[in-house]
N, C-alpha and C. Protein backbone atom coordinates (compact mmCIF):
# COMPACT_ATOMS: atom_id res chain seq x y z
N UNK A 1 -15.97 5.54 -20.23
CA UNK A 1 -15.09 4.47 -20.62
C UNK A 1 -14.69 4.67 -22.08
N UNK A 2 -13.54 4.33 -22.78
CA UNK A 2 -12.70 4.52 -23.47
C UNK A 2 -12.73 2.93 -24.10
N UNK A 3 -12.97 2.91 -25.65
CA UNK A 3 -13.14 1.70 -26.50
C UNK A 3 -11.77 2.08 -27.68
N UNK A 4 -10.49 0.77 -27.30
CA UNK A 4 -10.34 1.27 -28.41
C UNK A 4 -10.26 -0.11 -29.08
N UNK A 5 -10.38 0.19 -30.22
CA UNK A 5 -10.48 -1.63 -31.20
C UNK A 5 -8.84 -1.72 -32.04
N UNK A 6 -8.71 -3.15 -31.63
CA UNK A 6 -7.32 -3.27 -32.72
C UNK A 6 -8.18 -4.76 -33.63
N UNK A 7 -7.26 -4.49 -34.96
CA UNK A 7 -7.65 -5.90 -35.72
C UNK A 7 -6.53 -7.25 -35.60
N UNK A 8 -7.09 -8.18 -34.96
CA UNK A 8 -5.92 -9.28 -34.82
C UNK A 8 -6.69 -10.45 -35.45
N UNK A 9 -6.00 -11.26 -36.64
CA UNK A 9 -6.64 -12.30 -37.80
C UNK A 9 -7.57 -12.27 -37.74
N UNK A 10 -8.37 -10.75 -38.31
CA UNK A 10 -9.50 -10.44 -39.22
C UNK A 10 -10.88 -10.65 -37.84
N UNK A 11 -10.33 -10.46 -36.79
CA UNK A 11 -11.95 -10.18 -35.76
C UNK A 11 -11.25 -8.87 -34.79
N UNK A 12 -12.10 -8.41 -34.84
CA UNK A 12 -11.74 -7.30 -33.62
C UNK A 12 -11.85 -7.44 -32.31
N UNK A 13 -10.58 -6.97 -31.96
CA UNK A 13 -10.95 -7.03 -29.81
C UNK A 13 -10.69 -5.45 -29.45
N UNK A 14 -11.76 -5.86 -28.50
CA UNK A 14 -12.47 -4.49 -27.54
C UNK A 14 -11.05 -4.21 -26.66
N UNK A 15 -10.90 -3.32 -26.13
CA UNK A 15 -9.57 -2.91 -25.34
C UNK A 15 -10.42 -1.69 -24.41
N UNK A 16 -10.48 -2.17 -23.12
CA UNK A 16 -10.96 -1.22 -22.24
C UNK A 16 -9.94 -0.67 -20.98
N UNK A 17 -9.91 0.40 -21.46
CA UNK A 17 -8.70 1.18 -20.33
C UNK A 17 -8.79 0.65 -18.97
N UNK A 18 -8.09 0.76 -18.30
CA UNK A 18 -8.69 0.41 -16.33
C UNK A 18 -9.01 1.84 -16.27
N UNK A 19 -9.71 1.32 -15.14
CA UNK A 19 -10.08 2.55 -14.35
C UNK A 19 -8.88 3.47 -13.34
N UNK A 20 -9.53 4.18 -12.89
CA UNK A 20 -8.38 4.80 -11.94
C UNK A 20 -7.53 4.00 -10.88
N UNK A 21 -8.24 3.79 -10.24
CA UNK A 21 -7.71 2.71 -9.23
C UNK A 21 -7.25 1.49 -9.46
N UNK A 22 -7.44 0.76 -10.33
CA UNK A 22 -7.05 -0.29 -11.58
C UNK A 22 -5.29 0.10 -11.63
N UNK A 23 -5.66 1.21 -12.65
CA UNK A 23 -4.23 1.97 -12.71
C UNK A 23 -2.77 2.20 -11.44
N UNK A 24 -3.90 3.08 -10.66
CA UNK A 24 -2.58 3.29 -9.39
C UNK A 24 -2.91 2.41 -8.79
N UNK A 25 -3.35 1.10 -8.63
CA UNK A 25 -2.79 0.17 -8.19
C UNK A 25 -1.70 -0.80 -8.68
N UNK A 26 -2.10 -0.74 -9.81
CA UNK A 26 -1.09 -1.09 -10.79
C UNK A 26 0.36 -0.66 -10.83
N UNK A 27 0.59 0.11 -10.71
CA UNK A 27 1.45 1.17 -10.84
C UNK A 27 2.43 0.98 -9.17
N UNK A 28 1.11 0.61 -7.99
CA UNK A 28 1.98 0.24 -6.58
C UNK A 28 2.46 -0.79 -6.58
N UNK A 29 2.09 -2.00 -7.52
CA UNK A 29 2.18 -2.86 -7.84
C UNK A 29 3.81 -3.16 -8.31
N UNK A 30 4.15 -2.33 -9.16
CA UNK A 30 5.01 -1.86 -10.30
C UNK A 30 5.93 -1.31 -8.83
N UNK A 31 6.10 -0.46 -8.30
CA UNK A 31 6.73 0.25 -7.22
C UNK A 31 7.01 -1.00 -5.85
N UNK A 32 6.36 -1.90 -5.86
CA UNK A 32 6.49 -2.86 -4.76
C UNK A 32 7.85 -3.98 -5.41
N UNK A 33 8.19 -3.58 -6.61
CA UNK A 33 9.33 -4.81 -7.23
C UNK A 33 10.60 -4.35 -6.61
N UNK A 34 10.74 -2.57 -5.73
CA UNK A 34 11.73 -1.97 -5.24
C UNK A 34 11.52 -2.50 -4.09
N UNK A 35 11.02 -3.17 -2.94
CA UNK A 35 11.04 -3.33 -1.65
C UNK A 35 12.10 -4.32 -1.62
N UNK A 36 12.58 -4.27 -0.02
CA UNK A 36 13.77 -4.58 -0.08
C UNK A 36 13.37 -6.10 1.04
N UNK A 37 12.23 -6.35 1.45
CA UNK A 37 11.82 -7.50 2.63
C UNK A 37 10.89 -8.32 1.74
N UNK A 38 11.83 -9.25 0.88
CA UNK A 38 10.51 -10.52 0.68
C UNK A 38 9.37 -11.09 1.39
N UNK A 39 8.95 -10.40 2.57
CA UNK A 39 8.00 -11.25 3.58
C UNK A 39 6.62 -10.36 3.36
N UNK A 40 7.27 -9.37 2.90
CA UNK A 40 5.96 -8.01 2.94
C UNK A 40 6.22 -7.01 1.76
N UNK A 41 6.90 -7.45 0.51
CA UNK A 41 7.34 -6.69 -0.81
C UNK A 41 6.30 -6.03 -1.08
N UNK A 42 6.10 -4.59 -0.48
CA UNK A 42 4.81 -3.96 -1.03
C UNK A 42 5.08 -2.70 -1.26
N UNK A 43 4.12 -1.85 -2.43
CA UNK A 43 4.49 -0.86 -2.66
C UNK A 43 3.18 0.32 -2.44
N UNK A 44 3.20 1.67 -2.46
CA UNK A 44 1.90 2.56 -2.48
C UNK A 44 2.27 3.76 -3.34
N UNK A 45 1.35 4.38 -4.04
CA UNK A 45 1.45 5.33 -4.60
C UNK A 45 -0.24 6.17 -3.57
N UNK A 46 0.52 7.36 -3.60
CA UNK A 46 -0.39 8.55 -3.26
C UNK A 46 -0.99 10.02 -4.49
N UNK A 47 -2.22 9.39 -4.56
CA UNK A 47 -2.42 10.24 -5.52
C UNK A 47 -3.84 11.42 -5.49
N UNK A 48 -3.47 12.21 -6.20
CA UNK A 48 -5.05 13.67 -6.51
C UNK A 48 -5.16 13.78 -7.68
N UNK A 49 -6.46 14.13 -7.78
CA UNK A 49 -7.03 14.57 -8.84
C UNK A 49 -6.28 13.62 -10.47
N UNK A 50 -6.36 12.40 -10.00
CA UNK A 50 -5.60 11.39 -11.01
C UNK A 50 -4.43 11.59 -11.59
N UNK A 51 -3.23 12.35 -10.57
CA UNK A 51 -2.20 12.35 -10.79
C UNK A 51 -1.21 11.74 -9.66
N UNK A 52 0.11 10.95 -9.80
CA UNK A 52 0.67 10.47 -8.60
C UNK A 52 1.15 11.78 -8.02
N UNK A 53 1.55 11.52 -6.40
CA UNK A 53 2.15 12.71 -6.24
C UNK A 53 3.44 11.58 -5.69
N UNK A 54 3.59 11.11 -4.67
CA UNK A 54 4.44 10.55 -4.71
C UNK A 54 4.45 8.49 -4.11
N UNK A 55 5.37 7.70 -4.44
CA UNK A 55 5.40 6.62 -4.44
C UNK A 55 5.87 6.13 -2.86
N UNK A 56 6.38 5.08 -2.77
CA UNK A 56 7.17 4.64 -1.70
C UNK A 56 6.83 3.04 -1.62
N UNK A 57 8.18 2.28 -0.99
CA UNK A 57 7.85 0.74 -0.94
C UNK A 57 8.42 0.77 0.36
N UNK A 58 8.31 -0.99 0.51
CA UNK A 58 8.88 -0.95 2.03
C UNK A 58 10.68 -1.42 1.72
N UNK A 59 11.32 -0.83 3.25
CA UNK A 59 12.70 -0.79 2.74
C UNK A 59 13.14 -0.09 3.89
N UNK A 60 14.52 -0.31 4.23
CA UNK A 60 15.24 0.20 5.66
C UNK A 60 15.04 1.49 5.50
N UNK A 61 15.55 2.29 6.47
CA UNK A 61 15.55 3.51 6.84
C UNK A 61 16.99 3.80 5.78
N UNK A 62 17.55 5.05 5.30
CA UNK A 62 18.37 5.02 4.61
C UNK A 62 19.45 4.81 5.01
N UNK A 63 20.26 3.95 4.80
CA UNK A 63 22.06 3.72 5.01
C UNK A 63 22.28 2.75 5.92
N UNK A 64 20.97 2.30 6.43
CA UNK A 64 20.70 0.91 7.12
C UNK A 64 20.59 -0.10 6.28
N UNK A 65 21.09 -1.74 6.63
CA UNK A 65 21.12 -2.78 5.41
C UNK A 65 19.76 -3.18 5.56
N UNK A 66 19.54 -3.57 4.69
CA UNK A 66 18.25 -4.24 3.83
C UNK A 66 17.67 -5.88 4.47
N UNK A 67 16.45 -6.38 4.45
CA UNK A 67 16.33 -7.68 4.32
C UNK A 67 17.38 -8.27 3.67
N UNK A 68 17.00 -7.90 2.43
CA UNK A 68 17.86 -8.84 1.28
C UNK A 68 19.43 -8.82 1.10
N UNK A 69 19.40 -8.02 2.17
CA UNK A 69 21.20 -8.35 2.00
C UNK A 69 21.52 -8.59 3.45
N UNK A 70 20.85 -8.27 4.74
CA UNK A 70 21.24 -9.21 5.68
C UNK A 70 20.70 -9.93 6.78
N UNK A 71 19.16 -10.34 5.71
CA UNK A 71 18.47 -10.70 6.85
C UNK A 71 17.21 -10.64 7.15
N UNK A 72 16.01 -10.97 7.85
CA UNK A 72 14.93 -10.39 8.77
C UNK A 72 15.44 -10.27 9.86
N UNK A 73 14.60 -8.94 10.76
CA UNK A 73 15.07 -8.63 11.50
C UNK A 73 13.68 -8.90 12.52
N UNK A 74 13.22 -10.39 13.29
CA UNK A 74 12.00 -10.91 13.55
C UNK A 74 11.53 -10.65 14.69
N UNK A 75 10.51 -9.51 15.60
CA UNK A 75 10.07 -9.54 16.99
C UNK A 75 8.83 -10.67 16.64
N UNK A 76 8.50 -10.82 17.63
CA UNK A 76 7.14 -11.74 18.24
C UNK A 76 6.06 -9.97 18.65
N UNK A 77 5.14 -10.59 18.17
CA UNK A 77 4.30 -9.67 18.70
C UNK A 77 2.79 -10.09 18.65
N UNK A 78 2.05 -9.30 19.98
CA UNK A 78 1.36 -9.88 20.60
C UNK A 78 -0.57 -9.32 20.09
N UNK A 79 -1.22 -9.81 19.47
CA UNK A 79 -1.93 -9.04 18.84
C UNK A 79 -3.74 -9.07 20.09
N UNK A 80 -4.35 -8.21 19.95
CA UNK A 80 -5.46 -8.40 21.28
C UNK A 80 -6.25 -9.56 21.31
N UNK A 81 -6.11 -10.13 19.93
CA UNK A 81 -7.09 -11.57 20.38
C UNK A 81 -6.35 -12.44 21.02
N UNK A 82 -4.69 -12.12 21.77
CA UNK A 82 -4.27 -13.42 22.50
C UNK A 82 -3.20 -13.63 21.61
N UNK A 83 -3.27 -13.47 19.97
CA UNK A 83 -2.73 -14.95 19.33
C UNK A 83 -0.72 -14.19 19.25
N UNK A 84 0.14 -14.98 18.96
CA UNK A 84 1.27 -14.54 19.07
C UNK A 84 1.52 -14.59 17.19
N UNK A 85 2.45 -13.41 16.63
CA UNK A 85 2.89 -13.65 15.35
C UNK A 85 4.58 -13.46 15.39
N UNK A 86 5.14 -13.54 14.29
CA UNK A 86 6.53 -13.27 14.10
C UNK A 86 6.71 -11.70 12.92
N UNK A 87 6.92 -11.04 12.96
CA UNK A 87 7.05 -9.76 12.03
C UNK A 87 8.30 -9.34 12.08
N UNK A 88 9.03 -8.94 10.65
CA UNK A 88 9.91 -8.66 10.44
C UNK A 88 10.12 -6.93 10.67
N UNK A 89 11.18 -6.30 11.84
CA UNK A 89 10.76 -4.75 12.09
C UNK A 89 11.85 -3.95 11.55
N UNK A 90 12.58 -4.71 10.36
CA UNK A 90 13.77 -4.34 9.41
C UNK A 90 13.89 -2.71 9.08
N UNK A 91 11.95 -3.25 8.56
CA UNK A 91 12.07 -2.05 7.45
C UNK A 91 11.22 -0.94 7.73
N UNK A 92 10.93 0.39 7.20
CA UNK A 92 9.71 1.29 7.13
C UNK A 92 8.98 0.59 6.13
N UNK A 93 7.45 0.66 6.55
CA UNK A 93 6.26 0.03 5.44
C UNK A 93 6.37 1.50 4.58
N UNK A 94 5.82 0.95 3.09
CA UNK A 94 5.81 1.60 2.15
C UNK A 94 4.62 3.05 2.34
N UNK A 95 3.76 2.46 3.46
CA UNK A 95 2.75 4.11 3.33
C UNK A 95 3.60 4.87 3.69
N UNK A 96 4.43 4.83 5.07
CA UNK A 96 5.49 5.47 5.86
C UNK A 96 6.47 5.81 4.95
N UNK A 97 6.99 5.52 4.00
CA UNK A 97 8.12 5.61 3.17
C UNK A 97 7.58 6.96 2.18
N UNK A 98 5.92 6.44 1.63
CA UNK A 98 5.29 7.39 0.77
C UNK A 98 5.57 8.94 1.33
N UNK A 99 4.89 8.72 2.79
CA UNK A 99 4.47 9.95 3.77
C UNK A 99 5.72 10.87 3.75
N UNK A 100 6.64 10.06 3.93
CA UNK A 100 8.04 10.78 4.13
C UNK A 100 8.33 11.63 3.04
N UNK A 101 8.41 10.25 2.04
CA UNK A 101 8.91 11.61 0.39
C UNK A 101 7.92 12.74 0.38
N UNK A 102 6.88 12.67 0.36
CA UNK A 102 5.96 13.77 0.56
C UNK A 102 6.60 14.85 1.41
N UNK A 103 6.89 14.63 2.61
CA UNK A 103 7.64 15.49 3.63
C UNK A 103 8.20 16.14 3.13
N UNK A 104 9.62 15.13 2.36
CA UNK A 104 10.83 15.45 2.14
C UNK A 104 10.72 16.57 1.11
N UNK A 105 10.11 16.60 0.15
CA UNK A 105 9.76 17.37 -1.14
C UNK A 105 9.06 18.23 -1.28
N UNK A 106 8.70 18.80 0.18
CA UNK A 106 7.46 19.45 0.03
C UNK A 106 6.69 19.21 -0.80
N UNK A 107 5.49 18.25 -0.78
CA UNK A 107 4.33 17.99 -1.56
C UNK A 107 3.27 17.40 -0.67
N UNK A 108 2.12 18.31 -0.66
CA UNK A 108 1.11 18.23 -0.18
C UNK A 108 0.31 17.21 -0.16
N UNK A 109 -0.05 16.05 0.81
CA UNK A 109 -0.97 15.01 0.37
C UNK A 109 -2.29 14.92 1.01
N UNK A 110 -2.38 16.49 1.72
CA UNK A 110 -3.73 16.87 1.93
C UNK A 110 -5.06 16.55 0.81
N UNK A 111 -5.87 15.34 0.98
CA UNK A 111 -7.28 15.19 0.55
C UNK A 111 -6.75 14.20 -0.86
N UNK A 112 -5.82 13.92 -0.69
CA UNK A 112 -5.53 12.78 -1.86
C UNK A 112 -5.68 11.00 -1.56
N UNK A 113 -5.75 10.34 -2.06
CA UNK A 113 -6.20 8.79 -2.21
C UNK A 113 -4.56 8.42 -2.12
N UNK A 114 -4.64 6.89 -1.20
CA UNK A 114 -3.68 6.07 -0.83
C UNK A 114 -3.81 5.03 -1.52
N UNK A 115 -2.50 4.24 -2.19
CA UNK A 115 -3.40 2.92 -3.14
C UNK A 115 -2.28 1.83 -2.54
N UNK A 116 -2.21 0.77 -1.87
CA UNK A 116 -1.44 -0.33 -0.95
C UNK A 116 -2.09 -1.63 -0.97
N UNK A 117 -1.06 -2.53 -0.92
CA UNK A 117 -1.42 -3.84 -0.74
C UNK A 117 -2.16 -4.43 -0.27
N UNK A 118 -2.21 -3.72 1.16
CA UNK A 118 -3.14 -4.38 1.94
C UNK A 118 -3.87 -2.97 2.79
N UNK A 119 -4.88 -3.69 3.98
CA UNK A 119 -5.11 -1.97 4.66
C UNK A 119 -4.12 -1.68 5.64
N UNK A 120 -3.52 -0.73 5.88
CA UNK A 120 -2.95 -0.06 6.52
C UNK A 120 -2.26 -0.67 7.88
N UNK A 121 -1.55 -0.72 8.39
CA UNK A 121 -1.54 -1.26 9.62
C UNK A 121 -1.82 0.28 10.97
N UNK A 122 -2.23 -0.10 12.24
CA UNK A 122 -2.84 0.93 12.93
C UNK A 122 -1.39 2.17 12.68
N UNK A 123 -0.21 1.88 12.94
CA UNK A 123 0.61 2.97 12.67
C UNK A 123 0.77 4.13 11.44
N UNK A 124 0.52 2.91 10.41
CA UNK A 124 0.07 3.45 9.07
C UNK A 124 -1.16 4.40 8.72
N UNK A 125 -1.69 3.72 9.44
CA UNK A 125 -3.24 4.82 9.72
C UNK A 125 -3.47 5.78 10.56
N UNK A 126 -2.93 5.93 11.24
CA UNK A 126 -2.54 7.09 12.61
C UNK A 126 -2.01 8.53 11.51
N UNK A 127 -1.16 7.58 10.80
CA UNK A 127 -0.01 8.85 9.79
C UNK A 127 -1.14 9.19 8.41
N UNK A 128 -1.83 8.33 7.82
CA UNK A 128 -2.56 8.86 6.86
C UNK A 128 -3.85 9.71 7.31
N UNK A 129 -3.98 9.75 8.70
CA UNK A 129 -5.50 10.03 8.84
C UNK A 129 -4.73 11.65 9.35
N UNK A 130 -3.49 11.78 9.85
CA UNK A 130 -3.14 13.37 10.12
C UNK A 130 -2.81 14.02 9.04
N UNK A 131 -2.49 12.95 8.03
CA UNK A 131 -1.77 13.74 6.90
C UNK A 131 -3.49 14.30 5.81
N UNK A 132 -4.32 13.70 6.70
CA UNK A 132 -5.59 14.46 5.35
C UNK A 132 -5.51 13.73 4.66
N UNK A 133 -5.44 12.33 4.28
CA UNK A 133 -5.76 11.63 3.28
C UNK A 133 -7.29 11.70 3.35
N UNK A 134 -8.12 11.40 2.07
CA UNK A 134 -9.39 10.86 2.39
C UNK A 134 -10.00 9.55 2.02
N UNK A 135 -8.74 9.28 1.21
CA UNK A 135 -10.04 7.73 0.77
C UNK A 135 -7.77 6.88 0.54
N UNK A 136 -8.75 5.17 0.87
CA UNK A 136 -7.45 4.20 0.88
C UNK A 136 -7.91 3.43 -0.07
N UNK A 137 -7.18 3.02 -0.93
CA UNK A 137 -7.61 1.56 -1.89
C UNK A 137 -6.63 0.94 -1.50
N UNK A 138 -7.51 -0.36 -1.36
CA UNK A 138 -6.37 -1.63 -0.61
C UNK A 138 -5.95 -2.36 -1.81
N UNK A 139 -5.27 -3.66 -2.33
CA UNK A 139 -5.47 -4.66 -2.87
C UNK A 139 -6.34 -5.87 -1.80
N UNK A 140 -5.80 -6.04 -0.97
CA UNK A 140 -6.16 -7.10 0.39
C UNK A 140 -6.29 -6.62 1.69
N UNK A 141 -6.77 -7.32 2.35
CA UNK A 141 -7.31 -6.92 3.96
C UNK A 141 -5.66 -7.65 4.54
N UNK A 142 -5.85 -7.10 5.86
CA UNK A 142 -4.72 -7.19 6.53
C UNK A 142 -4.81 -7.83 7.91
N UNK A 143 -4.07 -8.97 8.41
CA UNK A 143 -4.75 -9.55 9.73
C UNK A 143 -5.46 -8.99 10.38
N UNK A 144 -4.78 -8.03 10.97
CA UNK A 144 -4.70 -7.72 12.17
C UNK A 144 -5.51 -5.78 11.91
N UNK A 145 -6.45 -5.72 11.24
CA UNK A 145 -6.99 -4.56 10.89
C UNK A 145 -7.86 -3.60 11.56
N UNK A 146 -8.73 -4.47 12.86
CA UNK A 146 -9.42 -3.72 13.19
C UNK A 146 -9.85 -2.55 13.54
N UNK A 147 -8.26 -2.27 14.02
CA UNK A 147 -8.04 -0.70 14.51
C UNK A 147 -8.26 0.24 14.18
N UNK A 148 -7.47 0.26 12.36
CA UNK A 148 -7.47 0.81 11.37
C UNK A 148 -8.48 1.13 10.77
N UNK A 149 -9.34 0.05 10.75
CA UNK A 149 -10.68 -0.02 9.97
C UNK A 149 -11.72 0.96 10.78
N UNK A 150 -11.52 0.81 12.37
CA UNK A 150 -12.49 1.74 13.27
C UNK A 150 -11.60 3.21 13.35
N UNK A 151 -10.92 3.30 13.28
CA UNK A 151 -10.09 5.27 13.15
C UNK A 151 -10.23 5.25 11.75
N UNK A 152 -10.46 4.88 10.53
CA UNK A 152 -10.75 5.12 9.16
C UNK A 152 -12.48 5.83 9.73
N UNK A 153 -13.21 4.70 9.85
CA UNK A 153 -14.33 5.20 9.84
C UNK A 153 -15.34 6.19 11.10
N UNK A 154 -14.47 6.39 12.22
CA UNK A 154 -14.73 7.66 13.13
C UNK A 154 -14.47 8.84 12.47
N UNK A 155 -13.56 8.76 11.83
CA UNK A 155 -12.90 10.26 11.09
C UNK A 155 -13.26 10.59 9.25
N UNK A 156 -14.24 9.51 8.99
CA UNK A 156 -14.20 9.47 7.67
C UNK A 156 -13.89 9.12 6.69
N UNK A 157 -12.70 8.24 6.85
CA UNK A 157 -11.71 8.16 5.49
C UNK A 157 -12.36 6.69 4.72
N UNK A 158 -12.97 7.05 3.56
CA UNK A 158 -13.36 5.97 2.69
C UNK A 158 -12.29 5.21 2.56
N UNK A 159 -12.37 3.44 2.94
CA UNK A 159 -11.58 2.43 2.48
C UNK A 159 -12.13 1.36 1.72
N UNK A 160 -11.37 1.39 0.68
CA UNK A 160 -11.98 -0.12 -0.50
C UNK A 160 -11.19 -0.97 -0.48
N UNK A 161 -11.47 -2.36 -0.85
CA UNK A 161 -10.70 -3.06 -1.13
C UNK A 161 -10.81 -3.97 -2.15
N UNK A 162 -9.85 -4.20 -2.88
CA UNK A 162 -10.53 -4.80 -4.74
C UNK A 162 -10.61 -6.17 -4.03
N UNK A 163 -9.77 -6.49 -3.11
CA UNK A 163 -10.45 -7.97 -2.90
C UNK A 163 -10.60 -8.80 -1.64
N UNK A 164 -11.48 -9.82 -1.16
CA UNK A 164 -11.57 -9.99 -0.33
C UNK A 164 -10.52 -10.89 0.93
N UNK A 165 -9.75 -11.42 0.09
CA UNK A 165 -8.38 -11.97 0.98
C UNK A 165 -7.99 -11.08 1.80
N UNK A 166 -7.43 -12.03 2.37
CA UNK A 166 -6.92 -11.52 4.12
C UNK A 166 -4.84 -12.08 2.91
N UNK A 167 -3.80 -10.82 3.39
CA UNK A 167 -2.66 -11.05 2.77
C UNK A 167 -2.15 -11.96 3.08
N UNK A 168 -1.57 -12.88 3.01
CA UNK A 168 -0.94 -13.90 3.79
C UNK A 168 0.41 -13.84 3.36
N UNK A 169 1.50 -14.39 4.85
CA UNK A 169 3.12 -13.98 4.75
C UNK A 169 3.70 -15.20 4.78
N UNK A 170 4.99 -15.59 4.18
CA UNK A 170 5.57 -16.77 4.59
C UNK A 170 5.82 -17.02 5.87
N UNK A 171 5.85 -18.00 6.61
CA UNK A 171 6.03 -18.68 7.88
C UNK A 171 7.38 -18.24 7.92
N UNK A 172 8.32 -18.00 8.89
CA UNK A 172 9.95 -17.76 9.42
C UNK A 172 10.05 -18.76 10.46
């Protein structure tokens, strides 16, 4: 850890860097102000060896319109405990968006860390667990997770989460 001291009216304050994950979460944080669906404005950065490799938020497919300019686009969907929700299927989620630029750019995200809002949804996790990710930092847990949470941990992939909330979405 890293101390650095500034003087503000004659007492000193301690200034402690974040940590890594602190950081690129921060930073998805920072990348989630580009999403284009107020219901799920989230962003991820994918990173190695404490460098980003690449970002992504959630947001239409390209040259398709946006939430914010015309709309949610709302199925009903049916989750295994029975219960019914409303989800907006506008957009690509931001891991999916990440995965892609990676594609697109040739850049490898073999054995690098995922940093996202929440955990993954099972589609999201299907794509990080082929792509060789090994470890996810969440901000929040995600309803409907279980899936995710059991193919994370058959195959290995360390998941944290800085906190214990479940995300919650506005009602439509």
């Amino acid at each position: 850890m890293c101390y650095i001291f500034a003087i503000s009216e004659n007492k000193e304050e301690k200034y402690i860097r974040p940590t890594w994950d602190e950081y690129f979460m921060e930073v998805a944080r920072t990348v989630a102000k580009r999403a284009t669906c107020d219901r799920g404005r989230s962003g991820c950065v994918i990173a190695r060896d404490n460098q980003i490799l690449v970002t992504g938020y959630v947001g239409s497919p390209a040259g398709l319109p946006h939430c914010d300019e015309v709309g949610h686009l709302m199925k009903k969907m049916l989750h295994s405990d029975g219960t019914i929700s409303q989800h907006c299927v506008r957009t690509v989620h931001a891991e999916q968006n990440a995965i892609c630029q990676a594609a697109k750019r040739g850049i490898s995200i073999d054995g690098a860390t995922v940093y996202c809002k929440m955990t993954p949804c099972r589609t999201c996790a299907m794509l990080i667990i082929n792509c060789g990710i090994k470890r996810v930092v969440c901000e929040k847990h995600y309803h409907d997770e279980a899936d995710s949470l059991e193919m994370f941990r058959e195959v290995g992939i360390k998941i944290e989460h800085l906190e214990d909330d479940v995300q919650k979405y506005a009602e439509m």
